[in-house]
PDB file of N, CA and C in Angstrom:
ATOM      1  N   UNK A   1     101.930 307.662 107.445  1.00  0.00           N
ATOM      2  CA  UNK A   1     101.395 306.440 106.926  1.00  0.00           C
ATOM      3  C   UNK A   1      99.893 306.625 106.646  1.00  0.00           C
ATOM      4  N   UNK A   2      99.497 306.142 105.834  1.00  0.00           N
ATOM      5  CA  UNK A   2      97.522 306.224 105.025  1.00  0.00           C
ATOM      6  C   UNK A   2      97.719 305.283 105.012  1.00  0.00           C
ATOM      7  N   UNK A   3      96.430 305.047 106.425  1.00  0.00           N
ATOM      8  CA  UNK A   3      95.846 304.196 106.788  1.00  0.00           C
ATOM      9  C   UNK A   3      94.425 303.626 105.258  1.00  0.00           C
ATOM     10  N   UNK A   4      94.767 302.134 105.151  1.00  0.00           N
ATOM     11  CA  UNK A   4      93.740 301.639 104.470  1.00  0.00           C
ATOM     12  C   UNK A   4      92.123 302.083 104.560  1.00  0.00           C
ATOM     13  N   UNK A   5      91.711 302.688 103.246  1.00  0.00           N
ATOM     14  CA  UNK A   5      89.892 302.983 104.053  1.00  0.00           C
ATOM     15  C   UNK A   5      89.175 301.666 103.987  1.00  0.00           C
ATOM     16  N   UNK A   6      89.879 300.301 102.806  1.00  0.00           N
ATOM     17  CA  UNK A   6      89.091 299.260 102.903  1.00  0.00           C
ATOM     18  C   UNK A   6      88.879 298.112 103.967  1.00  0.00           C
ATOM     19  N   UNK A   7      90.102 298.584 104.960  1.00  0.00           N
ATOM     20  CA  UNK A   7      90.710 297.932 105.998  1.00  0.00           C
ATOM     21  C   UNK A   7      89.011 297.157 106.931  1.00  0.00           C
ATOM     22  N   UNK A   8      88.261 297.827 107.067  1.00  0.00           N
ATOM     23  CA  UNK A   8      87.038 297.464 107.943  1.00  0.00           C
ATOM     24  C   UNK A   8      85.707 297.157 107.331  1.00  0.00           C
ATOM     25  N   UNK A   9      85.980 297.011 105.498  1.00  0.00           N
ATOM     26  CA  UNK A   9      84.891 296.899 105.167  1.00  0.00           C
ATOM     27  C   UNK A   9      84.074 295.405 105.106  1.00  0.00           C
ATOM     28  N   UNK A  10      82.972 295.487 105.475  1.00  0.00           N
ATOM     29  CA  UNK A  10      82.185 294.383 105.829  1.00  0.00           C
ATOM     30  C   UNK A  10      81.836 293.974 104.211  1.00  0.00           C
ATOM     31  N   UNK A  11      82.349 292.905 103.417  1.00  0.00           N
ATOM     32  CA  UNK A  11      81.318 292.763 102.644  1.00  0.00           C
ATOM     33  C   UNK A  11      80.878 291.215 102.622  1.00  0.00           C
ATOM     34  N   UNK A  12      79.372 290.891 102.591  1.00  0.00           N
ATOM     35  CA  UNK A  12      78.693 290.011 102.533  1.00  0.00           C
ATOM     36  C   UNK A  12      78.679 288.534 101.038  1.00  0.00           C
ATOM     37  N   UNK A  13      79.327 287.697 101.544  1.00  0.00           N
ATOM     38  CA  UNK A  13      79.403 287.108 101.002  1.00  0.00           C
ATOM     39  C   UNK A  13      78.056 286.118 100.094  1.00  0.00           C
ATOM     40  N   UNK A  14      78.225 286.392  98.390  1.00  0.00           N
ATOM     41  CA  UNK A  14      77.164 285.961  98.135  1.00  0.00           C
ATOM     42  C   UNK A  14      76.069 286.951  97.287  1.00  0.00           C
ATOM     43  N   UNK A  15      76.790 288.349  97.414  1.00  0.00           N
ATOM     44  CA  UNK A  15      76.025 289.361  97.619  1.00  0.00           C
ATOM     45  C   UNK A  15      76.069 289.757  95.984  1.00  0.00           C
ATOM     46  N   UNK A  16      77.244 288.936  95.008  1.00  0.00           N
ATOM     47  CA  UNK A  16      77.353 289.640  93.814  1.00  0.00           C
ATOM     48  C   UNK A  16      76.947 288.309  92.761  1.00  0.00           C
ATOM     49  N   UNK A  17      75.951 288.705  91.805  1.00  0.00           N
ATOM     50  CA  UNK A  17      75.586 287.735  90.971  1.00  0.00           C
ATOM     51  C   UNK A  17      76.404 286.869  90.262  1.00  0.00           C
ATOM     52  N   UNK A  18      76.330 285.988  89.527  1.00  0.00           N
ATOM     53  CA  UNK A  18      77.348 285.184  88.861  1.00  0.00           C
ATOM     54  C   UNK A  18      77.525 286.157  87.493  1.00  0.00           C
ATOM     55  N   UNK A  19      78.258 286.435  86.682  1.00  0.00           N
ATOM     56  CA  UNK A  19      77.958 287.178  86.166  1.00  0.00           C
ATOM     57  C   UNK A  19      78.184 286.787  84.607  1.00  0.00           C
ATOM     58  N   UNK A  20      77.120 287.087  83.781  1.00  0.00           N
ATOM     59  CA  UNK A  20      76.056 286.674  82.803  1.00  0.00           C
ATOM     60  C   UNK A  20      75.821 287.449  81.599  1.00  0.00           C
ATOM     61  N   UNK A  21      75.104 287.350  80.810  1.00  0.00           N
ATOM     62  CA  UNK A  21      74.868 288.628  79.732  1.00  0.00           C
ATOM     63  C   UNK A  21      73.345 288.316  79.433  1.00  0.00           C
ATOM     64  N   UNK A  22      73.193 289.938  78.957  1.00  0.00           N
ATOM     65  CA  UNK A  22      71.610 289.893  78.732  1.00  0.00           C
ATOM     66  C   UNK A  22      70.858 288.590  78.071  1.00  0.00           C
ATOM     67  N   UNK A  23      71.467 288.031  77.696  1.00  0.00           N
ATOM     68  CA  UNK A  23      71.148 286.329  76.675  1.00  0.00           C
ATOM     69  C   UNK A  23      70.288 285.869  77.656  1.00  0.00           C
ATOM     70  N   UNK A  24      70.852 285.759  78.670  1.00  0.00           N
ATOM     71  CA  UNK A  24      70.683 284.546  79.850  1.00  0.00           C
ATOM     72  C   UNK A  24      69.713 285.746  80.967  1.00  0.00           C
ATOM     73  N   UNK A  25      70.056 286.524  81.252  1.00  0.00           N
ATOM     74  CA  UNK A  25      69.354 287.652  82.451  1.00  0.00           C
ATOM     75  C   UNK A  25      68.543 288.772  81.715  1.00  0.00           C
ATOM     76  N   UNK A  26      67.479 289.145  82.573  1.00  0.00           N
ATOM     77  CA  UNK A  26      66.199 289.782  81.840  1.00  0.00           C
ATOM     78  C   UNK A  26      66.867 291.281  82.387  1.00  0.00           C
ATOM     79  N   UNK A  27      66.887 292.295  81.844  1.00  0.00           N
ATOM     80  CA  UNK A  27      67.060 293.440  82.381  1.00  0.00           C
ATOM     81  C   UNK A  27      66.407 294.677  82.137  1.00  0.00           C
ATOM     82  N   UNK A  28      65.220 293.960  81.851  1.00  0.00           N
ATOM     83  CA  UNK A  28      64.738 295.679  81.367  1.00  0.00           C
ATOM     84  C   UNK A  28      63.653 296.090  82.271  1.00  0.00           C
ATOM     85  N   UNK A  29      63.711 295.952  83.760  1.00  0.00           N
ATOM     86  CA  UNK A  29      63.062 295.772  84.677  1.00  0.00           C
ATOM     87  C   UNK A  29      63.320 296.958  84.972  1.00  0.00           C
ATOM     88  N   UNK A  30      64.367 297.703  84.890  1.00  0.00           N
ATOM     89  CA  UNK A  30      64.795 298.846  85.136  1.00  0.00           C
ATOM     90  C   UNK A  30      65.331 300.128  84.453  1.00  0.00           C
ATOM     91  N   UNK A  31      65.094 299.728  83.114  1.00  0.00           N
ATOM     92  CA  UNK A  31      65.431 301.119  82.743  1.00  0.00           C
ATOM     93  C   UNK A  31      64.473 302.243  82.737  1.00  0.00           C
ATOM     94  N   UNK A  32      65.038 303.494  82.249  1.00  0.00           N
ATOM     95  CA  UNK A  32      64.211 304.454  82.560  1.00  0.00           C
ATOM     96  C   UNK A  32      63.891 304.947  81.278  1.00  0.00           C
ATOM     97  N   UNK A  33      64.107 304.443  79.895  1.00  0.00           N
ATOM     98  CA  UNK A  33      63.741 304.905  78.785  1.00  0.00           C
ATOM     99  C   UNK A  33      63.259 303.395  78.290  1.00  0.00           C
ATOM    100  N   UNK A  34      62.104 303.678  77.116  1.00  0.00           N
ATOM    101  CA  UNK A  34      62.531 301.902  75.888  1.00  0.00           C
ATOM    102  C   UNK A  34      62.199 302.650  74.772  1.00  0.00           C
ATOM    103  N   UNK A  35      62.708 302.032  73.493  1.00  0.00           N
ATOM    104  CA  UNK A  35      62.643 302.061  72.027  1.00  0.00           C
ATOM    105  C   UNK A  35      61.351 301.611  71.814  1.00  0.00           C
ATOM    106  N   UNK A  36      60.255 302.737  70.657  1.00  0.00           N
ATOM    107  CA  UNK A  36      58.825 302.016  70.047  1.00  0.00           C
ATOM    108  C   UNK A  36      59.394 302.624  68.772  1.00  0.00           C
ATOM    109  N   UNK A  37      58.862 301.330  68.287  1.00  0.00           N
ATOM    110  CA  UNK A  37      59.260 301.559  66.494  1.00  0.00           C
ATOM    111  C   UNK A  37      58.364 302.100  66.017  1.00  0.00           C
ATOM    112  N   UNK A  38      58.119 302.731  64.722  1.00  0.00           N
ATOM    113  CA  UNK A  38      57.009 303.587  64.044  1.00  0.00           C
ATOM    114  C   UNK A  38      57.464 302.588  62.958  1.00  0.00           C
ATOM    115  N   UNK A  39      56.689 301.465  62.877  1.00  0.00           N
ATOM    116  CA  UNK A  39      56.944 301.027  61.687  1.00  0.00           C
ATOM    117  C   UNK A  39      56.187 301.254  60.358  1.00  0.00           C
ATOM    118  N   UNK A  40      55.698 302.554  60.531  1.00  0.00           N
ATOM    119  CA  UNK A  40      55.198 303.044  58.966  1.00  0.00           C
ATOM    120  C   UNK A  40      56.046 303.864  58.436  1.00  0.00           C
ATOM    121  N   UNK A  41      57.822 304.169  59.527  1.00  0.00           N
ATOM    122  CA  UNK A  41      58.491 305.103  58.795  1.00  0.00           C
ATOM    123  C   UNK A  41      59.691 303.977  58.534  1.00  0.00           C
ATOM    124  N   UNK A  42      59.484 302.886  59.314  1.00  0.00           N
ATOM    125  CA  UNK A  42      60.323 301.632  59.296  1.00  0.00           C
ATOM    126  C   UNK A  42      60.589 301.169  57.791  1.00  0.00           C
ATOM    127  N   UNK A  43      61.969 301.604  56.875  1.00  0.00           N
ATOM    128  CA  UNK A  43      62.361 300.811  56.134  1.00  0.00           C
ATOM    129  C   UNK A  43      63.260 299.783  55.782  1.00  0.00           C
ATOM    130  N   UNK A  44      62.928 298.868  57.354  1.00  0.00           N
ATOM    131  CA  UNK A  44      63.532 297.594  57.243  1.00  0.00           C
ATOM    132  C   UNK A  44      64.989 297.257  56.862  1.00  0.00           C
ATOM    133  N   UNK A  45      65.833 298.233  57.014  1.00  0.00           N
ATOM    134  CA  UNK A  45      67.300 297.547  57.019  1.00  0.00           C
ATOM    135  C   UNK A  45      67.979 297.325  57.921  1.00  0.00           C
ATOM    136  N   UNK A  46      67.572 296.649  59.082  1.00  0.00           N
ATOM    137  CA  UNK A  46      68.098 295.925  60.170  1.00  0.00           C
ATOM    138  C   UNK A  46      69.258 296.837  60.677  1.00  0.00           C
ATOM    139  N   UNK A  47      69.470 297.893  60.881  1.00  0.00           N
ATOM    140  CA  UNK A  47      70.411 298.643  61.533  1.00  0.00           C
ATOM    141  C   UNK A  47      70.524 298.896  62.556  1.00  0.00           C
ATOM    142  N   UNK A  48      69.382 298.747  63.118  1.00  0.00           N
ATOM    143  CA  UNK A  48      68.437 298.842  64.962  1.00  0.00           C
ATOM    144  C   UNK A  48      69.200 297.020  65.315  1.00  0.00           C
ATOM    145  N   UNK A  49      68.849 296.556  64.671  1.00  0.00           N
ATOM    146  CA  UNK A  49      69.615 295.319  65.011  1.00  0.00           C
ATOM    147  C   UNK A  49      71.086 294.954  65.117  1.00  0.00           C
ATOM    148  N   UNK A  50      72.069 295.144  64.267  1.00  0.00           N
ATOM    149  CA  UNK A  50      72.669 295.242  63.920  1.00  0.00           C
ATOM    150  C   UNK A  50      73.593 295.870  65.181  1.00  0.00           C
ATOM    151  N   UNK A  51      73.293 297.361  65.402  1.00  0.00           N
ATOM    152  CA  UNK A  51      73.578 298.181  66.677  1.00  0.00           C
ATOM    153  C   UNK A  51      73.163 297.715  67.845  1.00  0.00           C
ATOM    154  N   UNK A  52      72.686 296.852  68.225  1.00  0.00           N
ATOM    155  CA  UNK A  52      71.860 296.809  69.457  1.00  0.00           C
ATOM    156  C   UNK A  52      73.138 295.884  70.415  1.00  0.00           C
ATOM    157  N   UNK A  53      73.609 296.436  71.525  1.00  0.00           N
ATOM    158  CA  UNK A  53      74.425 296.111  72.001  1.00  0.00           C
ATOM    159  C   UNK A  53      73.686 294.646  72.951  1.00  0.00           C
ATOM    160  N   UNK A  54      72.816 294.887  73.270  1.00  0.00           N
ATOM    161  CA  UNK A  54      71.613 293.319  73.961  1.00  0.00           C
ATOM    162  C   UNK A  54      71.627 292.621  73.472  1.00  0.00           C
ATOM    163  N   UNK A  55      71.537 292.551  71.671  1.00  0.00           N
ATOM    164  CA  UNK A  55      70.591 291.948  71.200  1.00  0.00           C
ATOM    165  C   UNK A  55      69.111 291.578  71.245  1.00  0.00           C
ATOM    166  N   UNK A  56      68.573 292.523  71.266  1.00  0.00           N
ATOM    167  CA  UNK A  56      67.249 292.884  71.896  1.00  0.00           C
ATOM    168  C   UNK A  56      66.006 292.863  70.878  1.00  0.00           C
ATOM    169  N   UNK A  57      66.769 293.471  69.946  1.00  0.00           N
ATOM    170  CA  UNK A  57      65.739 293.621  68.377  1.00  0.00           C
ATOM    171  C   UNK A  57      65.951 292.898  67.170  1.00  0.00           C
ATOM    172  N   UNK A  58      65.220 292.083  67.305  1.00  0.00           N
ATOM    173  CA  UNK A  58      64.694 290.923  66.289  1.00  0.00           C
ATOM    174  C   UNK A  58      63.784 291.294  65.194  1.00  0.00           C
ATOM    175  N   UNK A  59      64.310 290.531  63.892  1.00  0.00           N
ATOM    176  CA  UNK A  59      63.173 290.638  63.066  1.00  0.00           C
ATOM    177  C   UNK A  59      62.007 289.530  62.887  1.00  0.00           C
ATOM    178  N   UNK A  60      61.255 289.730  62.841  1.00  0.00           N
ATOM    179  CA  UNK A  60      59.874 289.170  63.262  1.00  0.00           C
ATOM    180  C   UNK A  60      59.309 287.960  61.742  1.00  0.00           C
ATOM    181  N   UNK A  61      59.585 289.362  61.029  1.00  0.00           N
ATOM    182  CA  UNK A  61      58.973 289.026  59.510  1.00  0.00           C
ATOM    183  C   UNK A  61      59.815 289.767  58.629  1.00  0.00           C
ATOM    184  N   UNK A  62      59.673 289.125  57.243  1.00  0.00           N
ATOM    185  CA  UNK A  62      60.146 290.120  56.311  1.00  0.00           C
ATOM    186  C   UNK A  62      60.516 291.730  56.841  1.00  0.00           C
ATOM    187  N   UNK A  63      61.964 292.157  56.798  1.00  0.00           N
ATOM    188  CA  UNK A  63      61.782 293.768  56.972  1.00  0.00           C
ATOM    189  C   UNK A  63      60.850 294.120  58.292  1.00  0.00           C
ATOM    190  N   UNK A  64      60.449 293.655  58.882  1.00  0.00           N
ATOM    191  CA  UNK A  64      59.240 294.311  60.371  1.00  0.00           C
ATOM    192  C   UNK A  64      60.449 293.626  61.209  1.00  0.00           C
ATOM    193  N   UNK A  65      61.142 294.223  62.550  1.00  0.00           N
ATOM    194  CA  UNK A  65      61.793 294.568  63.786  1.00  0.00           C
ATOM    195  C   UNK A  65      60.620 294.900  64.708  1.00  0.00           C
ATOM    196  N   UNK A  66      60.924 294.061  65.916  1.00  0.00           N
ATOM    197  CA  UNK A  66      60.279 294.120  67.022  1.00  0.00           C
ATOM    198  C   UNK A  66      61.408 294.391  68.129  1.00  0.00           C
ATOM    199  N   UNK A  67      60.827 294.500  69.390  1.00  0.00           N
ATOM    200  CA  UNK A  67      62.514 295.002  70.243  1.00  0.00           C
ATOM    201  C   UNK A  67      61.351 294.157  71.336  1.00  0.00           C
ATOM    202  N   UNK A  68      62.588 293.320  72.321  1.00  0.00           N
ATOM    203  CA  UNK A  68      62.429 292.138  73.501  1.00  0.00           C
ATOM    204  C   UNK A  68      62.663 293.440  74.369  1.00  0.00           C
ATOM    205  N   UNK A  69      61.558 293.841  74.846  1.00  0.00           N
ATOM    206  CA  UNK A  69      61.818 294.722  76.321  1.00  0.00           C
ATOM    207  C   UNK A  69      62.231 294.029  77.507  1.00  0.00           C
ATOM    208  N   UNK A  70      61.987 292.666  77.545  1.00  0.00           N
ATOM    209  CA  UNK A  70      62.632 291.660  78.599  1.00  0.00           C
ATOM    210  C   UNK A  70      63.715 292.109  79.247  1.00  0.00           C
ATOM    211  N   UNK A  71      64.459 292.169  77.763  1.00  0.00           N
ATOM    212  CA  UNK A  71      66.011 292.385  77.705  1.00  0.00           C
ATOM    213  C   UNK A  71      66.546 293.462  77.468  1.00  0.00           C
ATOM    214  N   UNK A  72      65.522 294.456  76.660  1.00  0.00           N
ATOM    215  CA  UNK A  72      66.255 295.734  76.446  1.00  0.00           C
ATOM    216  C   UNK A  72      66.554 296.801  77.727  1.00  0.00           C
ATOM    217  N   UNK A  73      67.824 297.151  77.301  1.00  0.00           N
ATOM    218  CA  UNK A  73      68.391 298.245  78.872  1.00  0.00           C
ATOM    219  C   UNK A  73      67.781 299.578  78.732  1.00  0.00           C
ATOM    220  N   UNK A  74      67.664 299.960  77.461  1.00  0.00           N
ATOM    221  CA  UNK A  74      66.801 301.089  77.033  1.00  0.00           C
ATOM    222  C   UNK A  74      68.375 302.251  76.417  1.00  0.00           C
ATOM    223  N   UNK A  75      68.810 301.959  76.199  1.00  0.00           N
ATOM    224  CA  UNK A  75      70.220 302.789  75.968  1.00  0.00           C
ATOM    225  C   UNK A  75      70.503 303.701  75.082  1.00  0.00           C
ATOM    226  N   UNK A  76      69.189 303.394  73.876  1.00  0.00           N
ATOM    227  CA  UNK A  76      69.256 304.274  73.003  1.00  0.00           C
ATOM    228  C   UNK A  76      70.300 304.412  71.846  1.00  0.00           C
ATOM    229  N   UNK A  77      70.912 303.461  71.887  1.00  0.00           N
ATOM    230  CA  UNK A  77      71.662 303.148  70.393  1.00  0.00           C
ATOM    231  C   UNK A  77      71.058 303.157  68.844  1.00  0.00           C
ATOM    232  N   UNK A  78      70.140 301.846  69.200  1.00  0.00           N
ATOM    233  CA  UNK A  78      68.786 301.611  68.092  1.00  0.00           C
ATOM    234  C   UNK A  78      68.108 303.325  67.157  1.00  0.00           C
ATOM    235  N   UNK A  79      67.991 304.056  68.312  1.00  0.00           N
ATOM    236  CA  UNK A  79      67.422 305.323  67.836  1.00  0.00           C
ATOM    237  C   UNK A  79      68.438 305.956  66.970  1.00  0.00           C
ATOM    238  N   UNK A  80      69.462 305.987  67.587  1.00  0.00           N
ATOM    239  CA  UNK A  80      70.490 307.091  67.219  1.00  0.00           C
ATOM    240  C   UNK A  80      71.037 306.348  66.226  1.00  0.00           C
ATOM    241  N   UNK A  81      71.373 305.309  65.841  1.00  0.00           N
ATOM    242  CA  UNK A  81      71.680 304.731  64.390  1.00  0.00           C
ATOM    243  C   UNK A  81      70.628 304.392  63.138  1.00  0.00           C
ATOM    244  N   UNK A  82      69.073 304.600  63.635  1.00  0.00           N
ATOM    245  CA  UNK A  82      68.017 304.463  62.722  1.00  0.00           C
ATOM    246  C   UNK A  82      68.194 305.315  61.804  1.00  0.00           C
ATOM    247  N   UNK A  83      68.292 305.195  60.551  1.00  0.00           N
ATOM    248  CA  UNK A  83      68.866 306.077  59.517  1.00  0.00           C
ATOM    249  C   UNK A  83      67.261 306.962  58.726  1.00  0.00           C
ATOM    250  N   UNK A  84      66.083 306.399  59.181  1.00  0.00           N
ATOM    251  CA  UNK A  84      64.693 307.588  59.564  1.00  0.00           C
ATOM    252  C   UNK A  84      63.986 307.965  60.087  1.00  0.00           C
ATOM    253  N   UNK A  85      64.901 307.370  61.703  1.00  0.00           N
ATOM    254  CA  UNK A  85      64.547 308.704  62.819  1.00  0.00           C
ATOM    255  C   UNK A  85      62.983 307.677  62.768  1.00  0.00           C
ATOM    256  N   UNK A  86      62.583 305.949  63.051  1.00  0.00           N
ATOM    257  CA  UNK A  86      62.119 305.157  62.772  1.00  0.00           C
ATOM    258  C   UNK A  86      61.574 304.737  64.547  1.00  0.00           C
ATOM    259  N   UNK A  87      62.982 305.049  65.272  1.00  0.00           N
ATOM    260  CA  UNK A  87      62.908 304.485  66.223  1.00  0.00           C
ATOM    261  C   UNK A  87      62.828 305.908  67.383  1.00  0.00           C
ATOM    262  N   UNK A  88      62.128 306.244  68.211  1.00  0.00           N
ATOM    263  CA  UNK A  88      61.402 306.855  69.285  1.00  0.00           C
ATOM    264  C   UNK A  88      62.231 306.440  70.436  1.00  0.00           C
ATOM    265  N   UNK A  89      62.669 306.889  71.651  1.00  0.00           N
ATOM    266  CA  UNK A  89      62.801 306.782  72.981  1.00  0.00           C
ATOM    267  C   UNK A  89      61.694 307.285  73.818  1.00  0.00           C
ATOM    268  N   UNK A  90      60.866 306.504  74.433  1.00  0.00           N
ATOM    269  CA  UNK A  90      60.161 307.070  75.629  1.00  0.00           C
ATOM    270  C   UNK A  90      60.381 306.458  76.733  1.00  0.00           C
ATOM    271  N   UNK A  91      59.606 307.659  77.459  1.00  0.00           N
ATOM    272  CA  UNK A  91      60.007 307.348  78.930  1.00  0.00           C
ATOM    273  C   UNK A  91      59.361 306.322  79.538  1.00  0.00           C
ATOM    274  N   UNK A  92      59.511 305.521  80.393  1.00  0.00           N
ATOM    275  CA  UNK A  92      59.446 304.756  80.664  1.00  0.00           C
ATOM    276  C   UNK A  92      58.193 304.793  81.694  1.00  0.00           C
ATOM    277  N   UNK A  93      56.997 304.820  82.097  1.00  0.00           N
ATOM    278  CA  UNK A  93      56.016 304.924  83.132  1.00  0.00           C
ATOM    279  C   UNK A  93      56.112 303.615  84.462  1.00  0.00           C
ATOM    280  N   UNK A  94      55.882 303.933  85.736  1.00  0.00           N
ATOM    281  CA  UNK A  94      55.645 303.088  86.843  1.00  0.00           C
ATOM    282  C   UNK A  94      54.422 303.011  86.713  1.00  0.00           C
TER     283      UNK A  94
END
């Protein structure tokens, strides 16, 4: 007979958030990369947007994208679908 391993586990009630989407909860408190746009190579066809699984990157103005670090997880989608290599990943500094 296999014995249960969950059989004794203590878990604390309370302990797990209600659970939400980046809309509503800020999360970019923690990632370890974020997206900076070069918007002089930026030709504005919202594709960084478009891709952005957060919804994180907004357009501001005409064609100009800004990215809500609030909210961004840092995931790196935005980059990898920028069709001129527009959008940068850096690391993230403490």
């Amino acid at each position: 007979m296999v014995e249960d391993p969950y059989k004794n586990l203590k878990i604390t009630k309370g302990a797990v958030a209600k659970p939400s989407t980046t809309l509503v909860n800020k999360t970019g408190s923690w990632r370890a990369f974020r997206p900076v746009i070069d918007h002089d190579k930026c030709i504005g066809c919202g594709t960084c947007e478009k891709f952005c699984p957060d919804m994180s990157v907004k357009e501001v103005e005409d064609g100009k994208f800004e990215i809500d670090l609030d909210y961004c997880k840092g995931c790196g989608i935005c980059a990898v679908e920028c069709p001129v290599d527009a959008i940068q990943m850096v690391k993230e500094e403490k």
